[in-house]
Protein backbone atom coordinates (compact mmCIF):
# COMPACT_ATOMS: atom_id res chain seq x y z
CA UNK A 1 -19.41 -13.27 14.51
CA UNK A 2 -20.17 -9.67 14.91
CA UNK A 3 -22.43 -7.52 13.13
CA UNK A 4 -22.15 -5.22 11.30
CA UNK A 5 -21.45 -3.68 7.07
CA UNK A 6 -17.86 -4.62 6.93
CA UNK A 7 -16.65 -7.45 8.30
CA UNK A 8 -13.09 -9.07 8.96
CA UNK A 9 -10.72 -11.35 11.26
CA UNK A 10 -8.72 -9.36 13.24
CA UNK A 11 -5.28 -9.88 12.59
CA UNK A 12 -2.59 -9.30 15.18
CA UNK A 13 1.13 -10.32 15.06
CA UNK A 14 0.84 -11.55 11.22
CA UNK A 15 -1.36 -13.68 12.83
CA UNK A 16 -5.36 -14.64 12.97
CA UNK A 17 -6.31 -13.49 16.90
CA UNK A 18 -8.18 -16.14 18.60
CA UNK A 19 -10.77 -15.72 21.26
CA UNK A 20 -10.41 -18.17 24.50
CA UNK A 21 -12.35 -20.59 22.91
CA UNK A 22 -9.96 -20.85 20.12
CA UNK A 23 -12.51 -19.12 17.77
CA UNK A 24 -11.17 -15.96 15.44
CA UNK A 25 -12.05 -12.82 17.17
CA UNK A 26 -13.71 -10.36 14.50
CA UNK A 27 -13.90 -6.90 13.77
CA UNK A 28 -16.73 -4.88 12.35
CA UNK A 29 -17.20 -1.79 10.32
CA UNK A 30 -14.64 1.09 11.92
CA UNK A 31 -12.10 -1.50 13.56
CA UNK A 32 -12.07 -3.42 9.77
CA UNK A 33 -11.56 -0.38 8.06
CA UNK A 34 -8.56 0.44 10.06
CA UNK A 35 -7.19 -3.17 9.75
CA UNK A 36 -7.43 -2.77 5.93
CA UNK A 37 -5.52 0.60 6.02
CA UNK A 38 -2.63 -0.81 8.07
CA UNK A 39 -2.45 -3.81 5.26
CA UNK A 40 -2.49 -1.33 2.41
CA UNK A 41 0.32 0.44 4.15
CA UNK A 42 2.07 -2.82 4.81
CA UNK A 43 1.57 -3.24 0.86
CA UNK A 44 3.16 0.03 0.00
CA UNK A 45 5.73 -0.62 1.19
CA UNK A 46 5.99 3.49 1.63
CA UNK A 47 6.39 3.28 5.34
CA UNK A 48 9.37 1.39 5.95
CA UNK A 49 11.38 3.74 3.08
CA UNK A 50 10.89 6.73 5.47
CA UNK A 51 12.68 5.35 8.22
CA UNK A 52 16.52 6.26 7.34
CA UNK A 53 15.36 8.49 4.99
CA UNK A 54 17.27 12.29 5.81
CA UNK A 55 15.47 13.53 2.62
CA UNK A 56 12.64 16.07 3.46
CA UNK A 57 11.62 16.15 -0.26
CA UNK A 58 11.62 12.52 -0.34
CA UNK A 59 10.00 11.60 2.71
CA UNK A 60 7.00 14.81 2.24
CA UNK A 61 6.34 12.82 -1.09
CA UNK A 62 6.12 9.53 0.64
CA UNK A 63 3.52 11.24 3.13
CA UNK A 64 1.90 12.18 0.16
CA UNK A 65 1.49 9.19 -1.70
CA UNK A 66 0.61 7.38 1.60
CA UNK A 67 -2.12 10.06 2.65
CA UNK A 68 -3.28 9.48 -1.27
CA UNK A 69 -3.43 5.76 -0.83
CA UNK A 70 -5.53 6.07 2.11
CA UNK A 71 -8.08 8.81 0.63
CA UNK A 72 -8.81 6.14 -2.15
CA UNK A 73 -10.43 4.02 0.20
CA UNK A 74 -14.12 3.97 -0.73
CA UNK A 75 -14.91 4.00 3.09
CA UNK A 76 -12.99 6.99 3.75
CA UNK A 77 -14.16 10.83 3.30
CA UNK A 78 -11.43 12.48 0.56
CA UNK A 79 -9.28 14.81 1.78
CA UNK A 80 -9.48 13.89 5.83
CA UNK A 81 -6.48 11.49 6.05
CA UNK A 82 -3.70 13.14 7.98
CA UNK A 83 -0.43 11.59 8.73
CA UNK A 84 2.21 12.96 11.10
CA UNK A 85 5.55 11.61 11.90
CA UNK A 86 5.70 11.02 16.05
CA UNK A 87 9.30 9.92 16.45
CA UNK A 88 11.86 8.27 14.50
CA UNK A 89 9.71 5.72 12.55
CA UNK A 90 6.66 6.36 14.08
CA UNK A 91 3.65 7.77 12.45
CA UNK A 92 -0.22 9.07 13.80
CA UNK A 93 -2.62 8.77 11.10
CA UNK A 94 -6.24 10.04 11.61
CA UNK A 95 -9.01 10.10 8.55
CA UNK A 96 -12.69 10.60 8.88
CA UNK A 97 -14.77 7.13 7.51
CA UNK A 98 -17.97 7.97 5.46
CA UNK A 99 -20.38 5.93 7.99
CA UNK A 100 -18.47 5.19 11.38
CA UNK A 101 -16.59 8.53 12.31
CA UNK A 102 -12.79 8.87 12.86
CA UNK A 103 -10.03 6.13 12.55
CA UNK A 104 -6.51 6.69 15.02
CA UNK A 105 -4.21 4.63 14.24
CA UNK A 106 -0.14 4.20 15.76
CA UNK A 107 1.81 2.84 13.23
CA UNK A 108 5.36 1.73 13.35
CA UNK A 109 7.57 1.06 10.37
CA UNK A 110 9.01 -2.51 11.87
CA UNK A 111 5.71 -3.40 12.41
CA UNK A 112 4.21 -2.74 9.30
């Protein structure tokens, strides 16, 4: 297991990752905070409503409520998340943590 404040098992394709040894792979402290925020999006449920949305005022206050959502994190400096829509369904969100710098992350509305 790594080391490390916050601790997790990395999760890829709805699924626990396993290492070649069949052991779960696991992430530490920036990589688990990121793995959290994707879930929380997941949970929202926000993402996938701004796909076919044509809306500006309606998707702007999904963006909101999303950057919001992420802000609350305890591990995450108020006020730094930043979300930008890519491409047709596809978001960049960046946000400064409070002890392991910045967090990048693609995320896709099917696969959220």
């Amino acid at each position: 297991m790594s080391n490390g404040k916050y601790i997790d098992i990395r999760i890829s394709g709805d699924d626990i990752a396993l290492d070649a040894g069949g052991m779960p792979v696991a992430v530490a402290d920036r990589d688990s905070i990121a793995q959290d925020i994707v879930h929380m999006i997941r949970e929202t449920g926000l993402l996938v409503q701004l796909v076919g949305n044509r809306d500006a005022r309606t998707k702007a206050r999904n963006l909101m409520l999303l950057t919001l959502e992420v802000d609350r994190d305890e591990r995450i400096i108020p006020g730094t998340t930043e979300i930008e829509e890519v491409g047709l369904g596809q978001f960049n969100l960046t946000a400064q943590t409070r002890e392991f710098g910045s967090i990048a992350l693609s995320l896709e509305a099917d696969s959220v």
